[in-house]
N, C-alpha and C. Protein backbone atom coordinates (compact mmCIF):
# COMPACT_ATOMS: atom_id res chain seq x y z
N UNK A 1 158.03 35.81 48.58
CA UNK A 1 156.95 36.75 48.90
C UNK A 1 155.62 36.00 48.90
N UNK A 2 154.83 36.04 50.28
CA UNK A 2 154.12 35.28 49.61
C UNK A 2 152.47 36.05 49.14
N UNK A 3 151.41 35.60 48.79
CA UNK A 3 150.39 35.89 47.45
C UNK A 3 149.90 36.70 47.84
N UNK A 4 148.95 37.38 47.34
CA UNK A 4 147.97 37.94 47.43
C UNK A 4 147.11 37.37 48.70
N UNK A 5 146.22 36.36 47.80
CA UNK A 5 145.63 35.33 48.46
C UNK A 5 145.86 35.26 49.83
N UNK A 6 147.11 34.66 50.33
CA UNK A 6 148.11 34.45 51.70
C UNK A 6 147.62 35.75 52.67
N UNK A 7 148.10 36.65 51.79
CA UNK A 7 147.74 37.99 53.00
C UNK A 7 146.66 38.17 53.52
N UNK A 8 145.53 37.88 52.61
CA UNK A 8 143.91 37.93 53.15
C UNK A 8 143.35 37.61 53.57
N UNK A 9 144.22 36.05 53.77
CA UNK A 9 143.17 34.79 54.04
C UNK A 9 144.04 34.54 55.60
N UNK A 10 143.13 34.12 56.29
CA UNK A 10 143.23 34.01 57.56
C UNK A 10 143.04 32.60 57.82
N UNK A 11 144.22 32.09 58.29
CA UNK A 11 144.69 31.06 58.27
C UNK A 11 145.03 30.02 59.75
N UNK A 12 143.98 29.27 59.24
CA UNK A 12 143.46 28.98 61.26
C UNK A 12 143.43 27.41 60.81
N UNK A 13 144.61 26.61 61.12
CA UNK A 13 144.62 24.98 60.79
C UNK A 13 144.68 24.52 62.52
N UNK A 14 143.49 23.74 62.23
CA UNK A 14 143.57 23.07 63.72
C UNK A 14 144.93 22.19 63.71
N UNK A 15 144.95 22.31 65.29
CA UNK A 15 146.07 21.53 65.71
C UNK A 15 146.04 19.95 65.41
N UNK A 16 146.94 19.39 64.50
CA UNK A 16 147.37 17.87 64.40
C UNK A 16 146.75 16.94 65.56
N UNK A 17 145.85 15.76 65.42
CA UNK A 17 145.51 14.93 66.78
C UNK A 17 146.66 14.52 66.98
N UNK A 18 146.67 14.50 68.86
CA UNK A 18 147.98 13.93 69.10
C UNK A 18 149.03 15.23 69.66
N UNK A 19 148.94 16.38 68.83
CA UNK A 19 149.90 17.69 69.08
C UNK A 19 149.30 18.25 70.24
N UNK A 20 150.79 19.33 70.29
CA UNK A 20 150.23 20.52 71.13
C UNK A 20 151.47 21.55 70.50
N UNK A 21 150.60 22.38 70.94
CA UNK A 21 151.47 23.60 70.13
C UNK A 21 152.60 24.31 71.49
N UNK A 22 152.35 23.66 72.69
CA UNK A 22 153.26 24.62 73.62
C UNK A 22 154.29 23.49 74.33
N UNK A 23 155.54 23.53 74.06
CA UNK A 23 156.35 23.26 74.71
C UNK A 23 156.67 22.92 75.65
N UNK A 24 157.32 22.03 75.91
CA UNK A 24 157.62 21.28 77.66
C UNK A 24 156.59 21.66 78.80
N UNK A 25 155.69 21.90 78.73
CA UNK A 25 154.09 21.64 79.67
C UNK A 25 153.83 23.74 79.53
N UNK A 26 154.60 24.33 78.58
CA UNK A 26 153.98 25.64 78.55
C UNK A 26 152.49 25.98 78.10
N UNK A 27 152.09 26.52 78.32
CA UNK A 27 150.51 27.09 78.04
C UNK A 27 149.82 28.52 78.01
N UNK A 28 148.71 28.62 77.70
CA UNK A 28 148.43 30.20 77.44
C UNK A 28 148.16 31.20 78.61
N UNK A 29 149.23 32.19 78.41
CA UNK A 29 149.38 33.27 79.69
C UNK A 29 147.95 33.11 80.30
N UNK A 30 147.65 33.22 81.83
CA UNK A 30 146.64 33.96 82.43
C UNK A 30 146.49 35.26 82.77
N UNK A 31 147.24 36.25 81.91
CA UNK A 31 147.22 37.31 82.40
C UNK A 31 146.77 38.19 80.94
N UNK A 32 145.77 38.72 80.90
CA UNK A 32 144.98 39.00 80.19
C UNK A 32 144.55 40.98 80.19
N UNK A 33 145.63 41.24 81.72
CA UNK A 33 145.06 43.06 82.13
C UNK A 33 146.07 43.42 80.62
N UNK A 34 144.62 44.49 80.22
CA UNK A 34 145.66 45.68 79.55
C UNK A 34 145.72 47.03 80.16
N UNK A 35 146.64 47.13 79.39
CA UNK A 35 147.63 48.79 80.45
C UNK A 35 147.10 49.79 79.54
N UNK A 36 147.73 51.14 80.14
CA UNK A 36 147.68 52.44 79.27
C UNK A 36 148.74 52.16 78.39
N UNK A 37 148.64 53.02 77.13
CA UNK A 37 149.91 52.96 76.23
C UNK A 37 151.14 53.56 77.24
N UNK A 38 152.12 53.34 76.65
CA UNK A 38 153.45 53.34 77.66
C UNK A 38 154.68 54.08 76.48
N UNK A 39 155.06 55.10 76.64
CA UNK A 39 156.21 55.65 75.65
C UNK A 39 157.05 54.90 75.75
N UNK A 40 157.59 54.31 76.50
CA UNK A 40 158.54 53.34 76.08
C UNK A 40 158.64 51.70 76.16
N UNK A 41 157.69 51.91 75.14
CA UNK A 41 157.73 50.63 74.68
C UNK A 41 158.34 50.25 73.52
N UNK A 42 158.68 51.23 72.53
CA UNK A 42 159.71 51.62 71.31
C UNK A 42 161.13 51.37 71.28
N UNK A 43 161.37 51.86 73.11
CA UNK A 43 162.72 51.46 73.50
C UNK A 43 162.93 50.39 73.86
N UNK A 44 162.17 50.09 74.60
CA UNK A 44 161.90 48.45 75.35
C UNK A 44 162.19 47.17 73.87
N UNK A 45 161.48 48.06 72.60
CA UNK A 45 161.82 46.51 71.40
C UNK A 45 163.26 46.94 71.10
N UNK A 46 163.70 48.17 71.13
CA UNK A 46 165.45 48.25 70.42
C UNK A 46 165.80 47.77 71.62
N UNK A 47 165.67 47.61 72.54
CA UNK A 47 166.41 46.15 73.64
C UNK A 47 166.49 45.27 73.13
N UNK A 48 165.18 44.66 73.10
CA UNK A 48 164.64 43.04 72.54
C UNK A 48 165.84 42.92 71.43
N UNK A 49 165.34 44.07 70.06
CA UNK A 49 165.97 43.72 68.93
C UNK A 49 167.10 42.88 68.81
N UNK A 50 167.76 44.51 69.74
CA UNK A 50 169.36 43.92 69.87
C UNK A 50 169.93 43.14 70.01
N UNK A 51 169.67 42.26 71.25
CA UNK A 51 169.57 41.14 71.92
C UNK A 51 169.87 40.01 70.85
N UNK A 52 168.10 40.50 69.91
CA UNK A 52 168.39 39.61 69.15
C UNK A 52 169.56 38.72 67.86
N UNK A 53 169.09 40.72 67.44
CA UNK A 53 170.62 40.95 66.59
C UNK A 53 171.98 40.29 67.01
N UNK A 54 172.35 40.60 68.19
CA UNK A 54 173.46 39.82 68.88
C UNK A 54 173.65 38.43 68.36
N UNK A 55 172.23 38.03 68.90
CA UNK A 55 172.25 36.11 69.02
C UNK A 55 172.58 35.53 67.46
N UNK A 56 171.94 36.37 66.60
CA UNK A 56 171.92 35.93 64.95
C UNK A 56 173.01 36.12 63.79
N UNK A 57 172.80 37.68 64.46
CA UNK A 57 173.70 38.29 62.95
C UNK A 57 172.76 38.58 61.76
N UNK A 58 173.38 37.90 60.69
CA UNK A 58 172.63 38.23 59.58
C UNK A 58 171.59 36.92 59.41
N UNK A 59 171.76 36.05 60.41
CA UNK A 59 170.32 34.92 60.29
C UNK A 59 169.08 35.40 60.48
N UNK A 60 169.40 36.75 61.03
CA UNK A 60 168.11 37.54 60.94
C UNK A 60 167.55 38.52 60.16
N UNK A 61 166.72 37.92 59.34
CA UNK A 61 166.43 38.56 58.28
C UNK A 61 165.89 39.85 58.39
N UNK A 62 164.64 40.11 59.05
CA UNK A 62 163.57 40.88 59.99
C UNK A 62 163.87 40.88 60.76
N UNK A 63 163.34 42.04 61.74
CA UNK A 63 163.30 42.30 63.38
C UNK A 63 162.63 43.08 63.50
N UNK A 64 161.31 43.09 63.37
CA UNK A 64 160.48 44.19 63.36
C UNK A 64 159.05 44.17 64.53
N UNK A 65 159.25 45.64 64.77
CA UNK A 65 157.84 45.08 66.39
C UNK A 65 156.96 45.77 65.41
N UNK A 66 156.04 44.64 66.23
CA UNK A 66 154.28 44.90 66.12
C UNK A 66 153.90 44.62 67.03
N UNK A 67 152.48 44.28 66.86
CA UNK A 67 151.45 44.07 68.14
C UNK A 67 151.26 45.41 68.31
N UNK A 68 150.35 45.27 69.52
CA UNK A 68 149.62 46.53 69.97
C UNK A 68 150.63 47.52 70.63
N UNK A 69 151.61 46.78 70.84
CA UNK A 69 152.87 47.89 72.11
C UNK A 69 153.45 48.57 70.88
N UNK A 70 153.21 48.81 69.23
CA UNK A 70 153.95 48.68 68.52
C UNK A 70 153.18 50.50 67.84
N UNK A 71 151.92 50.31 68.12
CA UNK A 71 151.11 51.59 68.04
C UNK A 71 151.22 52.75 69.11
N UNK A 72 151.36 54.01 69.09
CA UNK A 72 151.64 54.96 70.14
C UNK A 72 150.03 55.47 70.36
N UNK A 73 149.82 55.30 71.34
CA UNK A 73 148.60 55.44 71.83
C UNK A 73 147.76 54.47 72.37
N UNK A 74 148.15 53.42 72.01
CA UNK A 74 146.90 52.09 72.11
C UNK A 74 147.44 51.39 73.53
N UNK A 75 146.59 51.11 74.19
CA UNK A 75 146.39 50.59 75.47
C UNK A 75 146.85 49.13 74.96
N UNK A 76 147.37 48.47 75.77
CA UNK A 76 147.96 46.69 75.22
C UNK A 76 148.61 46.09 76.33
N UNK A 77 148.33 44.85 76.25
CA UNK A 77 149.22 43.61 77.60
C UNK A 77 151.00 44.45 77.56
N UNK A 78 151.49 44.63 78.53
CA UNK A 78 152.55 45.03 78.13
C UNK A 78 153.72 43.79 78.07
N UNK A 79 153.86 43.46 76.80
CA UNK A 79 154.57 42.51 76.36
C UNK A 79 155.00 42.93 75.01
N UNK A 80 156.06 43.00 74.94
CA UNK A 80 156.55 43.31 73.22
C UNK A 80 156.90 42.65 72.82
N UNK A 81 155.63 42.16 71.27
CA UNK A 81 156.22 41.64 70.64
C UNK A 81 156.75 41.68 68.99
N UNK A 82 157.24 40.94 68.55
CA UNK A 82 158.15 40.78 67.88
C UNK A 82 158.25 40.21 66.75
N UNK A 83 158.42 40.52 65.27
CA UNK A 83 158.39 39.29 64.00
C UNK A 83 159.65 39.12 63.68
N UNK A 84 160.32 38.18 64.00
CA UNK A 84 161.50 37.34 63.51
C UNK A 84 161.29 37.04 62.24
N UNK A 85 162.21 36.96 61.07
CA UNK A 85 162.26 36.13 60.37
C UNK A 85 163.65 35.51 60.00
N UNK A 86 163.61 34.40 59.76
CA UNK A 86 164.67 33.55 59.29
C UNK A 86 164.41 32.50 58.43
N UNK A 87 165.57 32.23 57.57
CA UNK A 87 165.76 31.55 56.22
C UNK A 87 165.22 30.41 56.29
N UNK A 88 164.56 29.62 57.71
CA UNK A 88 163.99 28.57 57.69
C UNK A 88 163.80 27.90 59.34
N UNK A 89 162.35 28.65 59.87
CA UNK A 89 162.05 28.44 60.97
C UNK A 89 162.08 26.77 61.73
N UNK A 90 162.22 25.94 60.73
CA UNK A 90 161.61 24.56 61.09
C UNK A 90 163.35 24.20 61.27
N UNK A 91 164.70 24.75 61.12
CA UNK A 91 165.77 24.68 61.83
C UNK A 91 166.15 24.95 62.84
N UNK A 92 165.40 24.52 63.52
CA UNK A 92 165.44 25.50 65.21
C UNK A 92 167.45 25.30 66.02
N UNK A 93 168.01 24.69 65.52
CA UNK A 93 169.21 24.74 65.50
C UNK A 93 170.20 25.74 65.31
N UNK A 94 169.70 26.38 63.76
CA UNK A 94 170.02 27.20 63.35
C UNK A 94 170.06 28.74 64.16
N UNK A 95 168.72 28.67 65.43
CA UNK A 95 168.43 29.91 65.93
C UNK A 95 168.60 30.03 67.35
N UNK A 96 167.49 28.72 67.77
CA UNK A 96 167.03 28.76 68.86
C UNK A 96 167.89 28.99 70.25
N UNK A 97 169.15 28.24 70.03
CA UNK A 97 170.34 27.57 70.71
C UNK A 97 170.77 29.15 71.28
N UNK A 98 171.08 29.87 70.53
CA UNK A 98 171.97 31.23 70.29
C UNK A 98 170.93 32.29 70.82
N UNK A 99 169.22 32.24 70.61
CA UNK A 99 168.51 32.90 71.64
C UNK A 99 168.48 32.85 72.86
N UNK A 100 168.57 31.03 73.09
CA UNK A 100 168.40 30.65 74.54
C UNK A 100 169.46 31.19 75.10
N UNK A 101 170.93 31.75 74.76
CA UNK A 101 171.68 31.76 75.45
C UNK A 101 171.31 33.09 75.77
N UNK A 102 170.78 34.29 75.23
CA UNK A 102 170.23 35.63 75.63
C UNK A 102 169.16 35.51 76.24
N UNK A 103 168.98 34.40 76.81
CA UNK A 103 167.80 34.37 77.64
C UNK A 103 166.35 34.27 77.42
N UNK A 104 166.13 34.13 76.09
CA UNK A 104 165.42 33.61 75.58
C UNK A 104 164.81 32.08 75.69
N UNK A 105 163.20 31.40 75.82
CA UNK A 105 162.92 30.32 76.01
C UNK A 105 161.77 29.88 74.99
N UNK A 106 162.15 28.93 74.24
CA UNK A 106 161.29 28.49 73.27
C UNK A 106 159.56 27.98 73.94
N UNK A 107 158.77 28.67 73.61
CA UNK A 107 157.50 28.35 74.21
C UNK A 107 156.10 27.66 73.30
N UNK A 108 156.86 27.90 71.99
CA UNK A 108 155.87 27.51 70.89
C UNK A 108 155.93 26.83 69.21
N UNK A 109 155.35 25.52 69.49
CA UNK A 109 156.33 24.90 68.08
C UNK A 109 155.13 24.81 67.44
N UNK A 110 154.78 25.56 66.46
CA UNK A 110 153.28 25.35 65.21
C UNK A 110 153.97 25.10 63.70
N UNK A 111 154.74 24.07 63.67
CA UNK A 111 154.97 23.92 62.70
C UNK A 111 153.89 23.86 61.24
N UNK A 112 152.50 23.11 61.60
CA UNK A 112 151.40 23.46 60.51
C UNK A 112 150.85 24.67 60.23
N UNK A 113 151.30 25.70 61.44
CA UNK A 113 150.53 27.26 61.09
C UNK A 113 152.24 27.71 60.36
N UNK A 114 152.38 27.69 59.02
CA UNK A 114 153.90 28.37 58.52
C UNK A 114 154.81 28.46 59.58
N UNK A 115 155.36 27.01 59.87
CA UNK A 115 156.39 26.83 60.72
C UNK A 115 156.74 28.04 61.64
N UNK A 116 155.49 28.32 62.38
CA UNK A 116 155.63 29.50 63.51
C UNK A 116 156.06 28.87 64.75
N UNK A 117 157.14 29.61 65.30
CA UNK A 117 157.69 29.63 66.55
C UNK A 117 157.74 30.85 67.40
N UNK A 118 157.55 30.58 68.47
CA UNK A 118 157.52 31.41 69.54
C UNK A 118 158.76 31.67 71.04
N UNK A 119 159.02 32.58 71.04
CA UNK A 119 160.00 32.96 72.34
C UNK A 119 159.92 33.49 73.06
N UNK A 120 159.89 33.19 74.26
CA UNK A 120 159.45 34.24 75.30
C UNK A 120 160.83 35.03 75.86
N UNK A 121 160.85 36.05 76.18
CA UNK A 121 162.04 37.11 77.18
C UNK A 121 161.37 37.65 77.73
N UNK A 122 162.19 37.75 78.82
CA UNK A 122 162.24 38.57 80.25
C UNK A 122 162.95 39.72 79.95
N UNK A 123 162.37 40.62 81.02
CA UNK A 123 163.19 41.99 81.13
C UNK A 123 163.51 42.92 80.10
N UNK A 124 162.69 43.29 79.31
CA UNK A 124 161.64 43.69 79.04
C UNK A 124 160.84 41.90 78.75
N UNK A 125 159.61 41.81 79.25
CA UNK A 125 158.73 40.74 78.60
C UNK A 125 158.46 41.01 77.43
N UNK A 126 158.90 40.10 76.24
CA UNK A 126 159.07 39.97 74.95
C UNK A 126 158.62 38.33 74.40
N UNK A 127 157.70 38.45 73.34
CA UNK A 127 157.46 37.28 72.60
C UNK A 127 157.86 37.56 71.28
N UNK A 128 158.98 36.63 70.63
CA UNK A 128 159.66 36.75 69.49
C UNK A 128 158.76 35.65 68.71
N UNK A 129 158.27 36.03 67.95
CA UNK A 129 157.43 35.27 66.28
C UNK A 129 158.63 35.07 65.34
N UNK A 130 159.08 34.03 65.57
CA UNK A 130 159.57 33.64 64.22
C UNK A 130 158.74 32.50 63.03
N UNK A 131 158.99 33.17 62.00
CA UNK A 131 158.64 33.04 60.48
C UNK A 131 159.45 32.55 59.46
N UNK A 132 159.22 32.07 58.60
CA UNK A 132 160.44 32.22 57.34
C UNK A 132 159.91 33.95 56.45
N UNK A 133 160.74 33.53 55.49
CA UNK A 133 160.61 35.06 54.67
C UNK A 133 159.28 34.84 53.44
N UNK A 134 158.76 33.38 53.40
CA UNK A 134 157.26 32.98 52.85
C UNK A 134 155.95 33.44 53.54
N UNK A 135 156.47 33.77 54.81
CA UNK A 135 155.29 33.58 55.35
C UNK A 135 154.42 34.71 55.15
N UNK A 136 153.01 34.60 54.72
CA UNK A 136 151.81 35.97 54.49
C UNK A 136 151.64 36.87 56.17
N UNK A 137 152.32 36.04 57.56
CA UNK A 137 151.54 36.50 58.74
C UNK A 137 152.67 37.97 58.96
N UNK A 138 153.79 37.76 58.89
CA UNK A 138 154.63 38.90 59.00
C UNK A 138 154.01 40.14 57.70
N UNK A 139 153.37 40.05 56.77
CA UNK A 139 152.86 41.00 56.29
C UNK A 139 151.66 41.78 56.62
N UNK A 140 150.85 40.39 56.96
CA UNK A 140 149.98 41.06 57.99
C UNK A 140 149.94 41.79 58.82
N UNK A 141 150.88 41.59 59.82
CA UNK A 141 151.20 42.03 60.95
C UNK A 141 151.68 44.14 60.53
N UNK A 142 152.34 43.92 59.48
CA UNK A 142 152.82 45.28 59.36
C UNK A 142 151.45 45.92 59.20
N UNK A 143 150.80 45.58 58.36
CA UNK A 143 149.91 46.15 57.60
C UNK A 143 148.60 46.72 58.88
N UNK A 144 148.56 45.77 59.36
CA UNK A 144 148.01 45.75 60.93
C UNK A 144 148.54 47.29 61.67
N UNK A 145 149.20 46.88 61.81
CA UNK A 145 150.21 48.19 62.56
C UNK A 145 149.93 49.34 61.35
N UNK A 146 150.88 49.29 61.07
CA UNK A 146 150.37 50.71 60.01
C UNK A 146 149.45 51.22 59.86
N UNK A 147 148.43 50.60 59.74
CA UNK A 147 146.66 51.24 59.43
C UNK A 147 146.39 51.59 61.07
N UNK A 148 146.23 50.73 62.10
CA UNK A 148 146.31 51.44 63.36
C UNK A 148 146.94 52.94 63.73
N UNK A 149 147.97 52.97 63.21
CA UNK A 149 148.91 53.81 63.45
C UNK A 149 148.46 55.46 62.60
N UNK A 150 148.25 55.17 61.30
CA UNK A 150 147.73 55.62 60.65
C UNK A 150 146.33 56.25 60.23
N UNK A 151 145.37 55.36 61.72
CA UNK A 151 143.87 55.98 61.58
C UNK A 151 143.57 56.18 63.00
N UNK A 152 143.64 57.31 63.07
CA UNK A 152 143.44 57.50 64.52
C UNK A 152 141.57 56.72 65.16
N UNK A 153 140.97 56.84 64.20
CA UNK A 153 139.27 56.56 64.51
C UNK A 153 139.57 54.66 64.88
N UNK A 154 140.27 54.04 63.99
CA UNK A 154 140.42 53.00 64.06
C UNK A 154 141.00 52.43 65.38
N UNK A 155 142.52 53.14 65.54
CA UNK A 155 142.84 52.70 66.89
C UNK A 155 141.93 52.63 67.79
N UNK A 156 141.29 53.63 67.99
CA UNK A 156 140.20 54.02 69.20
C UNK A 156 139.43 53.01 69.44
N UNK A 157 138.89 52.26 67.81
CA UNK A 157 137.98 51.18 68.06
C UNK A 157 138.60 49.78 68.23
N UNK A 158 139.90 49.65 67.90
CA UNK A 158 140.40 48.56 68.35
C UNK A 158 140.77 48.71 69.82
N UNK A 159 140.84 49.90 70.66
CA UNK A 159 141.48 50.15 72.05
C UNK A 159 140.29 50.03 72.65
N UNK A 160 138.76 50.14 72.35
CA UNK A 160 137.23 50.09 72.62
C UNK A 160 137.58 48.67 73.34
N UNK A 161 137.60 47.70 71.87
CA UNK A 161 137.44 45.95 71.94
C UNK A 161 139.07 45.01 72.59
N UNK A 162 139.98 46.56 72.74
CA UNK A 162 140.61 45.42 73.47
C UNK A 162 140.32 45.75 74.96
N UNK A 163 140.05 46.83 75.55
CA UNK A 163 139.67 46.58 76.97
C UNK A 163 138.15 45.97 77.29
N UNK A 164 137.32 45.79 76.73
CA UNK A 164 136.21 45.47 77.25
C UNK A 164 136.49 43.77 76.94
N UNK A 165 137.27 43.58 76.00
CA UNK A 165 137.78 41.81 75.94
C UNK A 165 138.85 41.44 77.11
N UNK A 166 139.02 42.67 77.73
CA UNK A 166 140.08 42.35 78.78
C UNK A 166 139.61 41.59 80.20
N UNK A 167 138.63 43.02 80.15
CA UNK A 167 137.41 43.27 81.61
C UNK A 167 136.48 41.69 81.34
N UNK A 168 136.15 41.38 80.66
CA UNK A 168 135.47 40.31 80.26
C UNK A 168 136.37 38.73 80.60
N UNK A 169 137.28 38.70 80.04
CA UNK A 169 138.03 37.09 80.03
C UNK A 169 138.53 37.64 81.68
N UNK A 170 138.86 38.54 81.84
CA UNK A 170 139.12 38.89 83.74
C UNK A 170 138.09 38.27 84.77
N UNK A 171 136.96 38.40 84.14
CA UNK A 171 135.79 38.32 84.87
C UNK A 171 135.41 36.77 85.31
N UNK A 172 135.79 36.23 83.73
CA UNK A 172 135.52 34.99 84.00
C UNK A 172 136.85 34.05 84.20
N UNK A 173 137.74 34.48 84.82
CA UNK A 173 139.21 33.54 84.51
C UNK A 173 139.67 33.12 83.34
N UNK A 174 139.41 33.26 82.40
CA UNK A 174 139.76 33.19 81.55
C UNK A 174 141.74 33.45 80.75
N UNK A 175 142.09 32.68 79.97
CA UNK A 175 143.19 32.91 79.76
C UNK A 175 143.45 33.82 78.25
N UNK A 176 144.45 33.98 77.81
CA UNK A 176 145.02 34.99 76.65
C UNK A 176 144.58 34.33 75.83
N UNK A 177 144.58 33.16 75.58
CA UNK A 177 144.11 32.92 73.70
C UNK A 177 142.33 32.97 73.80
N UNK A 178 141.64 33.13 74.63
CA UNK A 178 140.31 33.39 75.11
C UNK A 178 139.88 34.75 74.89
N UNK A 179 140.95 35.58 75.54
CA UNK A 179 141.40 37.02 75.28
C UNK A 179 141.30 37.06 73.71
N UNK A 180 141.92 36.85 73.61
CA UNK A 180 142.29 36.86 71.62
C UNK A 180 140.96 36.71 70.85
N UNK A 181 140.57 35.78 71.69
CA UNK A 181 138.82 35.19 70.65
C UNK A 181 138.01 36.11 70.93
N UNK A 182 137.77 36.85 72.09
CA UNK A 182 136.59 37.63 72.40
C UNK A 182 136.87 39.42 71.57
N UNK A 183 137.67 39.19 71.06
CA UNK A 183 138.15 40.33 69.94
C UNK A 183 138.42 40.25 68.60
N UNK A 184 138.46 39.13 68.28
CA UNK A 184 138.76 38.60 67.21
C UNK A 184 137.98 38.95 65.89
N UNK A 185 136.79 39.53 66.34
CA UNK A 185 135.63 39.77 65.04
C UNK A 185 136.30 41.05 64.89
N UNK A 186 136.49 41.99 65.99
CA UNK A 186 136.77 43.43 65.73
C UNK A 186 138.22 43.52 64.88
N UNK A 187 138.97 43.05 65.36
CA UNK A 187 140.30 42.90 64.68
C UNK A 187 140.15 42.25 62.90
N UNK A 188 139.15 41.61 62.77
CA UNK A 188 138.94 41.35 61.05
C UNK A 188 138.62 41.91 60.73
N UNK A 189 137.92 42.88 61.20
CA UNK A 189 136.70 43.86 60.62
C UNK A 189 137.89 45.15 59.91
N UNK A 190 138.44 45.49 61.32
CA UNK A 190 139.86 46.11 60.51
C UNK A 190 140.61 46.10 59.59
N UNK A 191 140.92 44.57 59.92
CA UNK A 191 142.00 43.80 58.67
C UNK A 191 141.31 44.18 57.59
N UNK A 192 140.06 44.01 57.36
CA UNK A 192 139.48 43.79 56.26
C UNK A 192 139.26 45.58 55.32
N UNK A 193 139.32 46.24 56.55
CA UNK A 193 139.16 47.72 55.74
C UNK A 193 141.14 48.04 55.07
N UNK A 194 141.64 47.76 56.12
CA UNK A 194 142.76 47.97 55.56
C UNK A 194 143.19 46.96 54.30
N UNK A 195 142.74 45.92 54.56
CA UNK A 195 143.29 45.54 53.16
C UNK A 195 142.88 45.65 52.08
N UNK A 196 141.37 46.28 51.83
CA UNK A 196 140.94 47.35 51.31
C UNK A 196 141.33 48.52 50.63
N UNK A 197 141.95 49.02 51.82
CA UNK A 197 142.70 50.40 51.40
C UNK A 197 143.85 50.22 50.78
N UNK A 198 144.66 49.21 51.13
CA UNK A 198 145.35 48.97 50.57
C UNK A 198 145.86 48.15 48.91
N UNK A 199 144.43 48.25 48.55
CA UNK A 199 144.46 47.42 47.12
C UNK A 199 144.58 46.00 47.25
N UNK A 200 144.72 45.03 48.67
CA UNK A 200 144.88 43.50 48.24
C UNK A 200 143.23 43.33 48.63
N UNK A 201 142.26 44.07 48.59
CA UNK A 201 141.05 43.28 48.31
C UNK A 201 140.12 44.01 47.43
């Protein structure tokens, strides 16, 4: 489990000189439109899940959606994604092999950010986060979701800052992790009430 501390602290290690965090010449989506919320996008992750479930078994510890497709109401890239966890992400042996064969494609190796990995799927478009069961970001992530889910005033203001961060990185070509930054204050500001409410601050 990991700390207190872990959950609060926002955890941004530049990339290793020399690294890259994306895989065989992959890089950050250019596609940055967000949609209306979509009812089935709930169904769309018990696809993903399954899928996943299939590939693992019980190597899968977690399978739980978040992100914005993960809130009913909130406008979001329509991509579902996904927190994996397994007994030890930095075995990509252990996982990866048995995703790829569901069609799954490894797109992201951050071993210094808590051995985070990334997967992309097709049909439904799905990005799988895998974690170990240490990691503070899969707690986040719930906690994230839940308080969205849970405050209607809040969603609204995170659905404010994610389309006008949309209309914006659109404007200028801009790609998704650009996307990510031009929202990024609003999304702490959140974090920070919810973890609040929640007693870890």
């Amino acid at each position: 489990m990991p700390s207190r501390h872990d959950i609060v602290t926002f955890h941004d290690p530049p990339v290793p000189p020399g690294a890259s965090p994306w895989v065989d010449g992959a890089g950050p989506s250019p596609d940055v439109a967000v949609v209306a919320a979509d009812p089935a996008w709930p169904d769309l992750f018990e696809e993903v899940a399954a899928r996943v479930r299939e590939a693992l078994g019980w190597r899968a510890l977690v399978v739980e959606h978040v992100g914005s497709t993960a809130v009913p109401g909130l406008p979001a890239k329509p991509v579902i994604d996904v927190d994996l966890v397994v007994a030890d992400p930095a075995d990509e042996a252990s996982y990866v092999p048995a995703l790829e064969a569901r069609g799954f494609v490894l797109r992201v190796r951050e071993p210094w950010w808590f051995e985070h990995r990334l997967l992309r799927g097709t049909s439904p478009t799905s990005h799988v986060h895998v974690f170990g069961p240490d990691s503070p970001e899969v707690v986040k992530h719930r906690i994230f979701r839940d308080w969205l889910r849970g405050n209607p005033d809040e969603r609204e203001r995170y659905a404010a800052a994610k389309l006008a961060a949309s209309a914006a990185s659109s404007a200028a070509g801009e790609h998704g992790m650009q996307y990510n930054a031009r929202k990024e204050q609003v999304v702490r500001a959140i974090y920070a009430r919810a973890f609040a409410a929640t007693g870890l601050l």
